[in-house]
N, C-alpha and C. Protein backbone atom coordinates (compact mmCIF):
# COMPACT_ATOMS: atom_id res chain seq x y z
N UNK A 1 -14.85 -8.12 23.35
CA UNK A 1 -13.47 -7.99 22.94
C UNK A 1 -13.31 -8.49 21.51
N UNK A 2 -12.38 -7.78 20.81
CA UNK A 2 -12.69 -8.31 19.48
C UNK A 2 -11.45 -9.31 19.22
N UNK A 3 -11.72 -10.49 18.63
CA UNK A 3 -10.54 -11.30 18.58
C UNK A 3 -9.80 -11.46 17.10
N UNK A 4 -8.67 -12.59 16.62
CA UNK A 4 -7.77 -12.54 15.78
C UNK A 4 -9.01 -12.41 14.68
N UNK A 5 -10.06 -13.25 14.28
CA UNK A 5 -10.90 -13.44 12.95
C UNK A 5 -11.34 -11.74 12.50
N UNK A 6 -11.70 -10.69 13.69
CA UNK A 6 -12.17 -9.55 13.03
C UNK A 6 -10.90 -8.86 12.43
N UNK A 7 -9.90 -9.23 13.25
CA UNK A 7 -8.52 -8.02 12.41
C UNK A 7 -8.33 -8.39 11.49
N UNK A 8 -8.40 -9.84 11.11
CA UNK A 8 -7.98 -10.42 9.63
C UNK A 8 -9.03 -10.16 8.87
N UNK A 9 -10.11 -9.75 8.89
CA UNK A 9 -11.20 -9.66 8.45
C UNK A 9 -11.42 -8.16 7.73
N UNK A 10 -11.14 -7.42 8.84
CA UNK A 10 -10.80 -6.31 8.19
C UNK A 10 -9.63 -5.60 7.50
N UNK A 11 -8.43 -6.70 7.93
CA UNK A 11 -7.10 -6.66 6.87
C UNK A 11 -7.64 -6.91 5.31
N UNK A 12 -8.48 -7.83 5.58
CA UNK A 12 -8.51 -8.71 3.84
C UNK A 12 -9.74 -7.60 3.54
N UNK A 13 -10.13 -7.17 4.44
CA UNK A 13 -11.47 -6.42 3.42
C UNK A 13 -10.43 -4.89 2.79
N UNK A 14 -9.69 -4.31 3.90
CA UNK A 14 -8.93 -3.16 3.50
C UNK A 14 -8.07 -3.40 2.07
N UNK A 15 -7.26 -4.57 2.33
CA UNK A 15 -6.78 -5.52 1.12
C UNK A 15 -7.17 -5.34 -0.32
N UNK A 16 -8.54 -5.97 0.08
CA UNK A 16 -9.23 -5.80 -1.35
C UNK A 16 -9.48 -4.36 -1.71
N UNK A 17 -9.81 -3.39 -0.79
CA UNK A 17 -10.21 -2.33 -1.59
C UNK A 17 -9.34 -1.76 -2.48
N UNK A 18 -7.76 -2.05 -1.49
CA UNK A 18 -6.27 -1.29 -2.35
C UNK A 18 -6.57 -2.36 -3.38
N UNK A 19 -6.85 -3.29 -4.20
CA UNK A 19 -6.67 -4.22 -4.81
C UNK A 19 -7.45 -3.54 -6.21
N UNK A 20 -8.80 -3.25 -5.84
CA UNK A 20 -9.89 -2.94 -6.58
C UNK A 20 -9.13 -1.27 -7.18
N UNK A 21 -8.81 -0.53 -6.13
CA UNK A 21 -8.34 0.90 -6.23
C UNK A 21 -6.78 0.72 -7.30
N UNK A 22 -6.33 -0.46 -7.39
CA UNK A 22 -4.96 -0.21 -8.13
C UNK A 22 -5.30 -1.31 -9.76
N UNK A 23 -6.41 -1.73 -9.48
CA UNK A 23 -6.61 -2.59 -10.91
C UNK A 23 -7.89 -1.50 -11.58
N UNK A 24 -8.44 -0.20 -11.15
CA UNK A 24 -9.68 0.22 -11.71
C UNK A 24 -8.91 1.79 -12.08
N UNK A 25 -8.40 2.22 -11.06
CA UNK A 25 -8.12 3.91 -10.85
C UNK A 25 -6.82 4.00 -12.34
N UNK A 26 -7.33 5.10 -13.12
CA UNK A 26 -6.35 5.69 -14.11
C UNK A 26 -5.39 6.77 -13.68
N UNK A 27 -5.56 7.64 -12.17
CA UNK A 27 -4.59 8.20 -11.73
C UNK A 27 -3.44 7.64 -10.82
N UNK A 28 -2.65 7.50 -11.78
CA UNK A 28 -1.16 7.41 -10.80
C UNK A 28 -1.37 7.72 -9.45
N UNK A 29 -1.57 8.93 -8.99
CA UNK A 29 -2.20 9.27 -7.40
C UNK A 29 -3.04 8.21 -6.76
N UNK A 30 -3.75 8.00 -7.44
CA UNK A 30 -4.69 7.13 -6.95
C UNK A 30 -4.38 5.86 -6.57
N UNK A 31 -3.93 5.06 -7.62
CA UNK A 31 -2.89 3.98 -7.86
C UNK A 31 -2.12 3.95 -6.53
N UNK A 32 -0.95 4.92 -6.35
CA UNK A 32 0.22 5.15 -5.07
C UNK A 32 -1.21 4.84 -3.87
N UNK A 33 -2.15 5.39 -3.07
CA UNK A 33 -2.84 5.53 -2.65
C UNK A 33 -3.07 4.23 -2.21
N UNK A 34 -3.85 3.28 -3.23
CA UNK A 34 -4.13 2.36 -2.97
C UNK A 34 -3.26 1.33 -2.50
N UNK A 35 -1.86 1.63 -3.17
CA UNK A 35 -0.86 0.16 -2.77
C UNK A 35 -0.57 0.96 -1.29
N UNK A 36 -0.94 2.03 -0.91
CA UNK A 36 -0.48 2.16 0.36
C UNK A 36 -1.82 1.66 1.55
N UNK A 37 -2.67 1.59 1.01
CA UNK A 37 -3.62 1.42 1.40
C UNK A 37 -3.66 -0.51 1.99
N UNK A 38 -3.23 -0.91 0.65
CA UNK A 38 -2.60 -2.70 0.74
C UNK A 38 -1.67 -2.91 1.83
N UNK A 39 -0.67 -1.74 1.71
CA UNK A 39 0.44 -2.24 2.78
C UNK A 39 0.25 -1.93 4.34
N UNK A 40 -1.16 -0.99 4.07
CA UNK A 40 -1.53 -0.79 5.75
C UNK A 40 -2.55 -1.82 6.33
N UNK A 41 -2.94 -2.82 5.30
CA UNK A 41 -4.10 -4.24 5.37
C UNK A 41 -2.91 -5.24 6.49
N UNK A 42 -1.96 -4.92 5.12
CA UNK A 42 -0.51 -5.84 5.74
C UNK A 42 -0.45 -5.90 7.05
N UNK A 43 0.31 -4.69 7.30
CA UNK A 43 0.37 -4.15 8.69
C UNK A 43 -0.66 -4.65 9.94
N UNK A 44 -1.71 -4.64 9.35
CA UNK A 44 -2.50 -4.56 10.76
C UNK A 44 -2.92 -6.25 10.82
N UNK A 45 -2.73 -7.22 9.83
CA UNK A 45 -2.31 -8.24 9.89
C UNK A 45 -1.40 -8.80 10.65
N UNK A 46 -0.03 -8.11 10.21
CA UNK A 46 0.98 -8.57 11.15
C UNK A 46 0.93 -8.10 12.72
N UNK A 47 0.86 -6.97 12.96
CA UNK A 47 0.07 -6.91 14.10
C UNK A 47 -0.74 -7.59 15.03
N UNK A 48 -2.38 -7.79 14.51
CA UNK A 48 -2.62 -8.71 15.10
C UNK A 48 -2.12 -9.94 15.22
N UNK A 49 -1.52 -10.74 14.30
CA UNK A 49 -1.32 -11.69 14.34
C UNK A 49 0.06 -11.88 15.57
N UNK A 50 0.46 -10.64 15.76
CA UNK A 50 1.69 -11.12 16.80
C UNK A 50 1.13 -11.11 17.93
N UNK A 51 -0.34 -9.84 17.84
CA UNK A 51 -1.06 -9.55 19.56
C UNK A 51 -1.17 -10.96 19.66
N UNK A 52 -1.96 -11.98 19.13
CA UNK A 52 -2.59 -12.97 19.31
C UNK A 52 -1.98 -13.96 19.20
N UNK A 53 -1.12 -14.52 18.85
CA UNK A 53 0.07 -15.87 18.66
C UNK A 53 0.76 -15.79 18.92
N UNK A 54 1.99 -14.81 19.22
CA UNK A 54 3.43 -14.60 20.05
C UNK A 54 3.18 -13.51 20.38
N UNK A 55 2.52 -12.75 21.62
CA UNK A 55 2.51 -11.43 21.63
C UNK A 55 4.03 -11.66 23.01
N UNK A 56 4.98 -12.32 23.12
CA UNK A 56 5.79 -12.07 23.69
C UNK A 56 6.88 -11.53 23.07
N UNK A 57 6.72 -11.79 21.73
CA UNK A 57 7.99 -11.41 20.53
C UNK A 57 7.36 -10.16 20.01
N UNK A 58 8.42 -9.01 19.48
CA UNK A 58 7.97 -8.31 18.62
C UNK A 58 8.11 -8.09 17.29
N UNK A 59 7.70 -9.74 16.58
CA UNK A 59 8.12 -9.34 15.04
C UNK A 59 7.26 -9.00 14.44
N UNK A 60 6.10 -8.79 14.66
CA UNK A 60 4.84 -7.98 13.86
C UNK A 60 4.95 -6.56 13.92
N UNK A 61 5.36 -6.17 15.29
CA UNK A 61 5.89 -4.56 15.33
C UNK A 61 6.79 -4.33 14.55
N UNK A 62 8.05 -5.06 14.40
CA UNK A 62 9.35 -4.81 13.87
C UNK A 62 8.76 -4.88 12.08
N UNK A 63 8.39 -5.86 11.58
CA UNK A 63 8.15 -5.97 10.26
C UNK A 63 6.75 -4.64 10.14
N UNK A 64 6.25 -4.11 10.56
CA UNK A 64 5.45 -3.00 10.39
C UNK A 64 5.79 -2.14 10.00
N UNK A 65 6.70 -1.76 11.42
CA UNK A 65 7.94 -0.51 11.37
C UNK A 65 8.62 -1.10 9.98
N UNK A 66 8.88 -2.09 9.45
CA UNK A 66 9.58 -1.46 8.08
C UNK A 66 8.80 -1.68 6.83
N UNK A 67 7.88 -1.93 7.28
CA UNK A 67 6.92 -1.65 5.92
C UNK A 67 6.14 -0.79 6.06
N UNK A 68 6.48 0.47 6.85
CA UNK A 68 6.14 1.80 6.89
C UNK A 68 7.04 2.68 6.82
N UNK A 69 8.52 1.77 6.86
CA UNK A 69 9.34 2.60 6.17
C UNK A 69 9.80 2.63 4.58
N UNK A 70 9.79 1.50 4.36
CA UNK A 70 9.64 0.79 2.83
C UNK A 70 8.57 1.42 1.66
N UNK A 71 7.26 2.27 2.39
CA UNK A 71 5.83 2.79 1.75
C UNK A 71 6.42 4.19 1.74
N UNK A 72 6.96 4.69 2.77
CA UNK A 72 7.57 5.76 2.89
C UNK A 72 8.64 5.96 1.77
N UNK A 73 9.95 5.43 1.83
CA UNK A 73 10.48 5.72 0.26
C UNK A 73 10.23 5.24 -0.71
N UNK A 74 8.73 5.15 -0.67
CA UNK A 74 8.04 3.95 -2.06
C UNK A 74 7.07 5.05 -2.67
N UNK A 75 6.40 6.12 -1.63
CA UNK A 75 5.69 6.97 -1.59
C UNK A 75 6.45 8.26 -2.42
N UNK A 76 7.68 8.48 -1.97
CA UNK A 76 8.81 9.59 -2.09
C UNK A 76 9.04 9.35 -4.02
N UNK A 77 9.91 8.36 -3.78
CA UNK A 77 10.09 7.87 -5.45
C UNK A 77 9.14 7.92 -6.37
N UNK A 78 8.10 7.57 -6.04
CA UNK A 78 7.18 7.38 -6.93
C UNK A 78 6.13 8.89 -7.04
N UNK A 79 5.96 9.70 -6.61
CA UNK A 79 5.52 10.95 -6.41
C UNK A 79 6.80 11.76 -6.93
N UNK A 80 7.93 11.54 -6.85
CA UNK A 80 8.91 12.34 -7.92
C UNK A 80 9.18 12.08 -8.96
N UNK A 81 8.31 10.22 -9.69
CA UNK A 81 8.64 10.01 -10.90
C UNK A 81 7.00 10.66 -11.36
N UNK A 82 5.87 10.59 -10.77
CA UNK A 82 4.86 11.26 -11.00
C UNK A 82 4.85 12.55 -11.76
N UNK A 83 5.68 13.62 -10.70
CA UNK A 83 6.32 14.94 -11.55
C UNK A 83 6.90 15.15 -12.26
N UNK A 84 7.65 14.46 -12.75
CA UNK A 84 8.54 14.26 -13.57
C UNK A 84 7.90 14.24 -15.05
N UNK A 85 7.37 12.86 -15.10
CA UNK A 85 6.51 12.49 -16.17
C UNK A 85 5.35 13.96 -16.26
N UNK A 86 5.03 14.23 -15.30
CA UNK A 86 3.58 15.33 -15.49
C UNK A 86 3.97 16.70 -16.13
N UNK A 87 5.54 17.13 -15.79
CA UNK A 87 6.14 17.77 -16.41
C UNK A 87 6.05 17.93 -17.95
N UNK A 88 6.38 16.73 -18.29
CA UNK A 88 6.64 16.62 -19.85
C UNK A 88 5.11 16.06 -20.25
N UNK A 89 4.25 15.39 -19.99
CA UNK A 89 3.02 15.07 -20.36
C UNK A 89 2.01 15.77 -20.21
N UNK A 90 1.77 16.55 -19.03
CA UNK A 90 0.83 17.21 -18.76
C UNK A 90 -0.10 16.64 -18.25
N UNK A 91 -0.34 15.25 -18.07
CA UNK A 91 -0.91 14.32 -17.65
C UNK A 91 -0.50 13.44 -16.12
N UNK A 92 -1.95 13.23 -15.60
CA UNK A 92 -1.06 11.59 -14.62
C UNK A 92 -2.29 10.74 -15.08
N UNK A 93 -2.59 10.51 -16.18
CA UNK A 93 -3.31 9.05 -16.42
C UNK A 93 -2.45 8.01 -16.63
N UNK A 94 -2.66 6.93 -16.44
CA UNK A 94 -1.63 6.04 -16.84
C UNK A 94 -2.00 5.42 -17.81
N UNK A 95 -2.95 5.65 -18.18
CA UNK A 95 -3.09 5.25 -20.06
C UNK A 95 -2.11 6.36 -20.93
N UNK A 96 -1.78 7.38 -20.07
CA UNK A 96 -0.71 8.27 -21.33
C UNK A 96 0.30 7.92 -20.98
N UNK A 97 0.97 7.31 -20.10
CA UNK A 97 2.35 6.51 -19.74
C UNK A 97 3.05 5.65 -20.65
N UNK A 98 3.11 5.23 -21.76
CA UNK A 98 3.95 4.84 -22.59
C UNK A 98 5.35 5.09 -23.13
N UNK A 99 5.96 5.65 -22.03
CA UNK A 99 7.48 5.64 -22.06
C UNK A 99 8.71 4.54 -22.22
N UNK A 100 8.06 3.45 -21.98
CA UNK A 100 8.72 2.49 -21.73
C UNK A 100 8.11 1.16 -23.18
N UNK A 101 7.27 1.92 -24.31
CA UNK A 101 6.93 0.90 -25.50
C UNK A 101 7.90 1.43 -26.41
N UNK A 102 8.43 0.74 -27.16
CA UNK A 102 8.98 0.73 -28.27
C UNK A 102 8.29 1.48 -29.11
């Protein structure tokens, strides 16, 4: 049976990869990808951590459910500012993103 140390284990390893994927990757796509990737480490954190320490309460379900709804219009917004910008740039590197320098 696998207990609380492997889920956290593989939270923090999933963790790091969104970590590595949003400090290395030059596509915006990629980037979105990865922080979704972080917030599903989250997730399965809170999760276990409720199976295993209060699994009589459901606030690991409840805080899941909204940080899968939260990725969801995080996903939406940010994939329409993607087009937006790609429109006028022709680009999704985020080294050509300088909209916002003086």
């Amino acid at each position: 049976m696998i207990n609380l140390t492997e889920y956290l284990l593989l939270g923090a390893v999933l963790f790091g990869i969104g970590i590595y994927g949003v400090l290395s990757k030059r596509s915006a796509v990629g980037v979105l990808m990865s922080v979704e990737l972080m917030l599903n480490a989250v997730n399965i954190n809170f999760i276990a951590v409720n199976k295993f320490v209060a699994s009589s309460h459901m606030a690991g379900q409840l805080f899941a459910i909204f940080i899968i709804v939260v990725a969801a219009a995080e996903v939406a917004v940010g994939l329409a500012l993607i087009l937006a910008i790609f429109r006028q740039k022709k680009s999704v590197d985020l080294n050509d993103f300088n909209l916002l320098k003086w």
